[in-house]
C-alpha atoms as a PDB file:
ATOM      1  CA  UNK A   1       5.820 -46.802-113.816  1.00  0.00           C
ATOM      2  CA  UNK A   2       6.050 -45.712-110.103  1.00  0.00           C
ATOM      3  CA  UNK A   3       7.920 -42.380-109.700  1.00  0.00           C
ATOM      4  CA  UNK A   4      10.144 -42.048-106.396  1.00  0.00           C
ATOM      5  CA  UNK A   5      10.479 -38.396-105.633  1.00  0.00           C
ATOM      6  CA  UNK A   6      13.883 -38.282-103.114  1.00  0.00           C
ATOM      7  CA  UNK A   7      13.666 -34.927-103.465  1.00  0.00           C
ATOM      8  CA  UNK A   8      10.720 -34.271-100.822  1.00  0.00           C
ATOM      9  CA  UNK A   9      11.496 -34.340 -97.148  1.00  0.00           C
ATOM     10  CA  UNK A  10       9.829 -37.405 -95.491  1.00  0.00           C
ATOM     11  CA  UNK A  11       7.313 -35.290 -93.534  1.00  0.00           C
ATOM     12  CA  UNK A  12       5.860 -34.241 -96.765  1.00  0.00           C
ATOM     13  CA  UNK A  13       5.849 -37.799 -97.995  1.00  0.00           C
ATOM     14  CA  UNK A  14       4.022 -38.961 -95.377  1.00  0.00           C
ATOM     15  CA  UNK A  15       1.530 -36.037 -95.527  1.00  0.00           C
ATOM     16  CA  UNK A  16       1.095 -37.151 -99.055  1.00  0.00           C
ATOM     17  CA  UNK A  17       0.353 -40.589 -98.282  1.00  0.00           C
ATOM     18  CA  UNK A  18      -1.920 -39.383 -95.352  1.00  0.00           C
ATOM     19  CA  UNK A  19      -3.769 -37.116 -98.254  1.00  0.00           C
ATOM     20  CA  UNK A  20      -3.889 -40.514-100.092  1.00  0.00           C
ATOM     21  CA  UNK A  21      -5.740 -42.512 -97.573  1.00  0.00           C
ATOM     22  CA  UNK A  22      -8.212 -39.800 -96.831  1.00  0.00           C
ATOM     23  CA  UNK A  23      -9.265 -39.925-100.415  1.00  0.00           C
ATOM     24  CA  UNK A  24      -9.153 -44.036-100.486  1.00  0.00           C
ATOM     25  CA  UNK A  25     -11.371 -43.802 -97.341  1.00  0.00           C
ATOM     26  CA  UNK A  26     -13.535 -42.032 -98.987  1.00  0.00           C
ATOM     27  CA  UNK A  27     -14.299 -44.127-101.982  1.00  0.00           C
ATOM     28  CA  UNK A  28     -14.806 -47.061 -99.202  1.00  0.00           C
ATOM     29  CA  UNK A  29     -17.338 -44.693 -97.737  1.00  0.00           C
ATOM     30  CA  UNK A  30     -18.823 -44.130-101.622  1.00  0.00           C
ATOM     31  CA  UNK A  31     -19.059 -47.692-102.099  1.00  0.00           C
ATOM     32  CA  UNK A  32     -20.143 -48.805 -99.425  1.00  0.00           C
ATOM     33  CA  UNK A  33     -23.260 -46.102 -98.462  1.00  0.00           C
ATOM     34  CA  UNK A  34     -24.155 -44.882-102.057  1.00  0.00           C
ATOM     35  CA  UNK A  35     -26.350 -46.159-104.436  1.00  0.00           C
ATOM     36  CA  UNK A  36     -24.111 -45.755-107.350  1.00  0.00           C
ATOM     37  CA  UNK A  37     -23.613 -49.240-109.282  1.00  0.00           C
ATOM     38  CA  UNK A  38     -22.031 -47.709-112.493  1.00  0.00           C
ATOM     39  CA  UNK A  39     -21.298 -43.789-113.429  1.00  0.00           C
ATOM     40  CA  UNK A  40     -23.552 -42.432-116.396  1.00  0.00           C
ATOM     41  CA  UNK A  41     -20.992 -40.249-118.090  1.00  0.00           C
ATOM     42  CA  UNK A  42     -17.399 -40.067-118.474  1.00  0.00           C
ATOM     43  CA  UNK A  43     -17.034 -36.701-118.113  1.00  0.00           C
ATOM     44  CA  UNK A  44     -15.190 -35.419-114.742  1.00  0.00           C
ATOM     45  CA  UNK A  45     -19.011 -33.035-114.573  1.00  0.00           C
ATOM     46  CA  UNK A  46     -20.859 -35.847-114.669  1.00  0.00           C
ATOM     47  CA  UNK A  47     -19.358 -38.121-112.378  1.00  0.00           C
ATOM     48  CA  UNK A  48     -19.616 -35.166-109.770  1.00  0.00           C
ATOM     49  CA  UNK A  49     -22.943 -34.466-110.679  1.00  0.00           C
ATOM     50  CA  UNK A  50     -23.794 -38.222-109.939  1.00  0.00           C
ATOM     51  CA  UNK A  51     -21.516 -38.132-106.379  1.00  0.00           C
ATOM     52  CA  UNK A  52     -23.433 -35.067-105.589  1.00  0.00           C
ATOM     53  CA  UNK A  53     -27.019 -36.154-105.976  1.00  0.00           C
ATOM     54  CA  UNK A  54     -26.455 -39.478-104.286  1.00  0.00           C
ATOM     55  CA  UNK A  55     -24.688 -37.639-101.489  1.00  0.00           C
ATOM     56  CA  UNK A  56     -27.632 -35.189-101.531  1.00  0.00           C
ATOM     57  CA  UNK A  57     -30.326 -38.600-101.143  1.00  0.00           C
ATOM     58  CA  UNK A  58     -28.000 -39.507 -98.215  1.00  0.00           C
ATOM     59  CA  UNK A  59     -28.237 -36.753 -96.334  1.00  0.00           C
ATOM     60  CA  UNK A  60     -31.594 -36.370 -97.234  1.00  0.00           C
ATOM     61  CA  UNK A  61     -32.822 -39.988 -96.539  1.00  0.00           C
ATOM     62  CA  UNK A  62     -30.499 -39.375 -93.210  1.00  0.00           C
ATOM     63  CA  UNK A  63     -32.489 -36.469 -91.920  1.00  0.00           C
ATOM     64  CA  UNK A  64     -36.214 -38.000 -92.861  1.00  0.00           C
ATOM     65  CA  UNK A  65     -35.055 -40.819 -90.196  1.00  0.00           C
ATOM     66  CA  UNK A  66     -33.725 -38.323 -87.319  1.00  0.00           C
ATOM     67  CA  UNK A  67     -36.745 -35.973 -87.721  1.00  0.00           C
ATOM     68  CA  UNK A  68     -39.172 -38.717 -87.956  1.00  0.00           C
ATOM     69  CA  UNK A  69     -37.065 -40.575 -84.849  1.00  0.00           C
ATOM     70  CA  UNK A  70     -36.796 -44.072 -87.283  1.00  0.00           C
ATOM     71  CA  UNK A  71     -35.076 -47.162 -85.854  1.00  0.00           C
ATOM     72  CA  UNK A  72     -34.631 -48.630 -89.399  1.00  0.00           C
ATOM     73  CA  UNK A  73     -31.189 -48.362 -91.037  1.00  0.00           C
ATOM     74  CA  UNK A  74     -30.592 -46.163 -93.897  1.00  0.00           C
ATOM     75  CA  UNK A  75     -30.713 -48.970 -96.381  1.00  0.00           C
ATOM     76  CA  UNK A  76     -33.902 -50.247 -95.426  1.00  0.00           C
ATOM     77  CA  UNK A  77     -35.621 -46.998 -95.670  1.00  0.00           C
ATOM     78  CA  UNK A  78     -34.166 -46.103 -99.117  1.00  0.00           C
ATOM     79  CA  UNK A  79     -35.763 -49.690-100.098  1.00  0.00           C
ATOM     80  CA  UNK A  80     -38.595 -48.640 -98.520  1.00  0.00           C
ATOM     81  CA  UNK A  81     -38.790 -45.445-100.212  1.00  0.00           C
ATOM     82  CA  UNK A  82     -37.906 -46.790-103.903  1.00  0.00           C
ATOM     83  CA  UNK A  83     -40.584 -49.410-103.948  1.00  0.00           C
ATOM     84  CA  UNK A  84     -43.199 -47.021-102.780  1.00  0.00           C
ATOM     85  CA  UNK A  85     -42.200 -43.973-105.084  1.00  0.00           C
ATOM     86  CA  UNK A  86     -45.183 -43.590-107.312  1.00  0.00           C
ATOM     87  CA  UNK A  87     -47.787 -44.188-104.501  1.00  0.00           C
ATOM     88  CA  UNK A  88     -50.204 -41.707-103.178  1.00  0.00           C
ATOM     89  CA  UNK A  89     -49.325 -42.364 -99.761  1.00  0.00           C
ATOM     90  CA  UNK A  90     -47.703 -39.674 -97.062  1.00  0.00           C
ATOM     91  CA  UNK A  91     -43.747 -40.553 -96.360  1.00  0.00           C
ATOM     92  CA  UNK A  92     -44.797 -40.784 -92.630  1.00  0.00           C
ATOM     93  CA  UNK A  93     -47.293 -44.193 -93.140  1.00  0.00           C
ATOM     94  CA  UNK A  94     -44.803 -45.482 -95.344  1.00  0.00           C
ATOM     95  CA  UNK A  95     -41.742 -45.211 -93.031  1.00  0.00           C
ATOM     96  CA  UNK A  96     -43.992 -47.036 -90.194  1.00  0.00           C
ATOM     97  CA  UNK A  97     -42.028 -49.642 -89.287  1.00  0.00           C
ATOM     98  CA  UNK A  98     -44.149 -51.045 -86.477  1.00  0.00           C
ATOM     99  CA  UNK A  99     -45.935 -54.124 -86.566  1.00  0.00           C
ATOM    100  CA  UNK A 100     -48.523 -52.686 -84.863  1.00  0.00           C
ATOM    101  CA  UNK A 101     -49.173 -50.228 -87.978  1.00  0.00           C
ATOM    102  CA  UNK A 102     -49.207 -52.830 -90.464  1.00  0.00           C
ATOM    103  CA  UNK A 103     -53.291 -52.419 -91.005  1.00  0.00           C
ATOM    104  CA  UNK A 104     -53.927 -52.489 -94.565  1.00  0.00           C
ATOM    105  CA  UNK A 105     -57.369 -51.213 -96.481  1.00  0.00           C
ATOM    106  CA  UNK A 106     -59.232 -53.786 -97.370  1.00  0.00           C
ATOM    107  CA  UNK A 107     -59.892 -53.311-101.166  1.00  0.00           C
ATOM    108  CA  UNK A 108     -63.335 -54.161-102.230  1.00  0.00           C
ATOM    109  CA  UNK A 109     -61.727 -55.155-105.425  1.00  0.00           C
ATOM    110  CA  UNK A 110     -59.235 -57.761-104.681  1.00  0.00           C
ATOM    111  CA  UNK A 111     -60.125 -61.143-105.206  1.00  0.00           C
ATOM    112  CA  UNK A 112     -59.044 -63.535-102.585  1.00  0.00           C
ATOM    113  CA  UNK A 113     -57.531 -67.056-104.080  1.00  0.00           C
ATOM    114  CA  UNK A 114     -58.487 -69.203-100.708  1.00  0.00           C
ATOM    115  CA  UNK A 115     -61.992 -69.088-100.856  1.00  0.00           C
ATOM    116  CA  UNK A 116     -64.464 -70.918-103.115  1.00  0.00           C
END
């Protein structure tokens, strides 16, 4: 049921609608930058907490690239980062994005399937 308040002066209307698209512009900016595919709770706490700690990653993941002077986009370093999670490897050699860097160790164990 949409509400028409003729009661506020149109400066204030449009202040609210202003207020409005702030807020819209920043669940474009949620959706579009975050990580978050569903919320875990329904509580108004834990849908902050969740906005918080993927803001936090963000800014996080955001200064890792500017101190580390990366080329790669955000997204491609939080892939990065979440595939190589639970290795024993520094941040550093995994954020390498250079061709150049891309020696591997050659493990003794591996079998290779080309030769006979």
């Amino acid at each position: 049921m949409p509400f028409n308040n003729t009661a506020l002066p149109p400066l204030t209307i449009a202040a609210l609608y202003k207020r409005r698209w702030q807020v819209e512009l920043f669940f474009k900016w949620i959706k579009q930058h975050l990580r978050i595919k569903k919320f875990l709770g329904n509580s108004k706490n834990a849908v902050k907490t969740q906005i918080c700690c993927a803001v936090f990653t963000h800014v996080l993941i955001a200064t890792v690239k500017k101190e580390l002077q990366l080329n790669a986009s955000l997204y491609t370093l939080l892939q990065i980062l979440s595939v190589s999670i639970f290795e024993k490897t520094e941040i550093s050699s995994d954020l390498q994005l250079d061709s150049n860097t891309n020696d591997s160790p050659d493990d003794g164990n591996q079998l290779n399937l080309f030769t006979f």
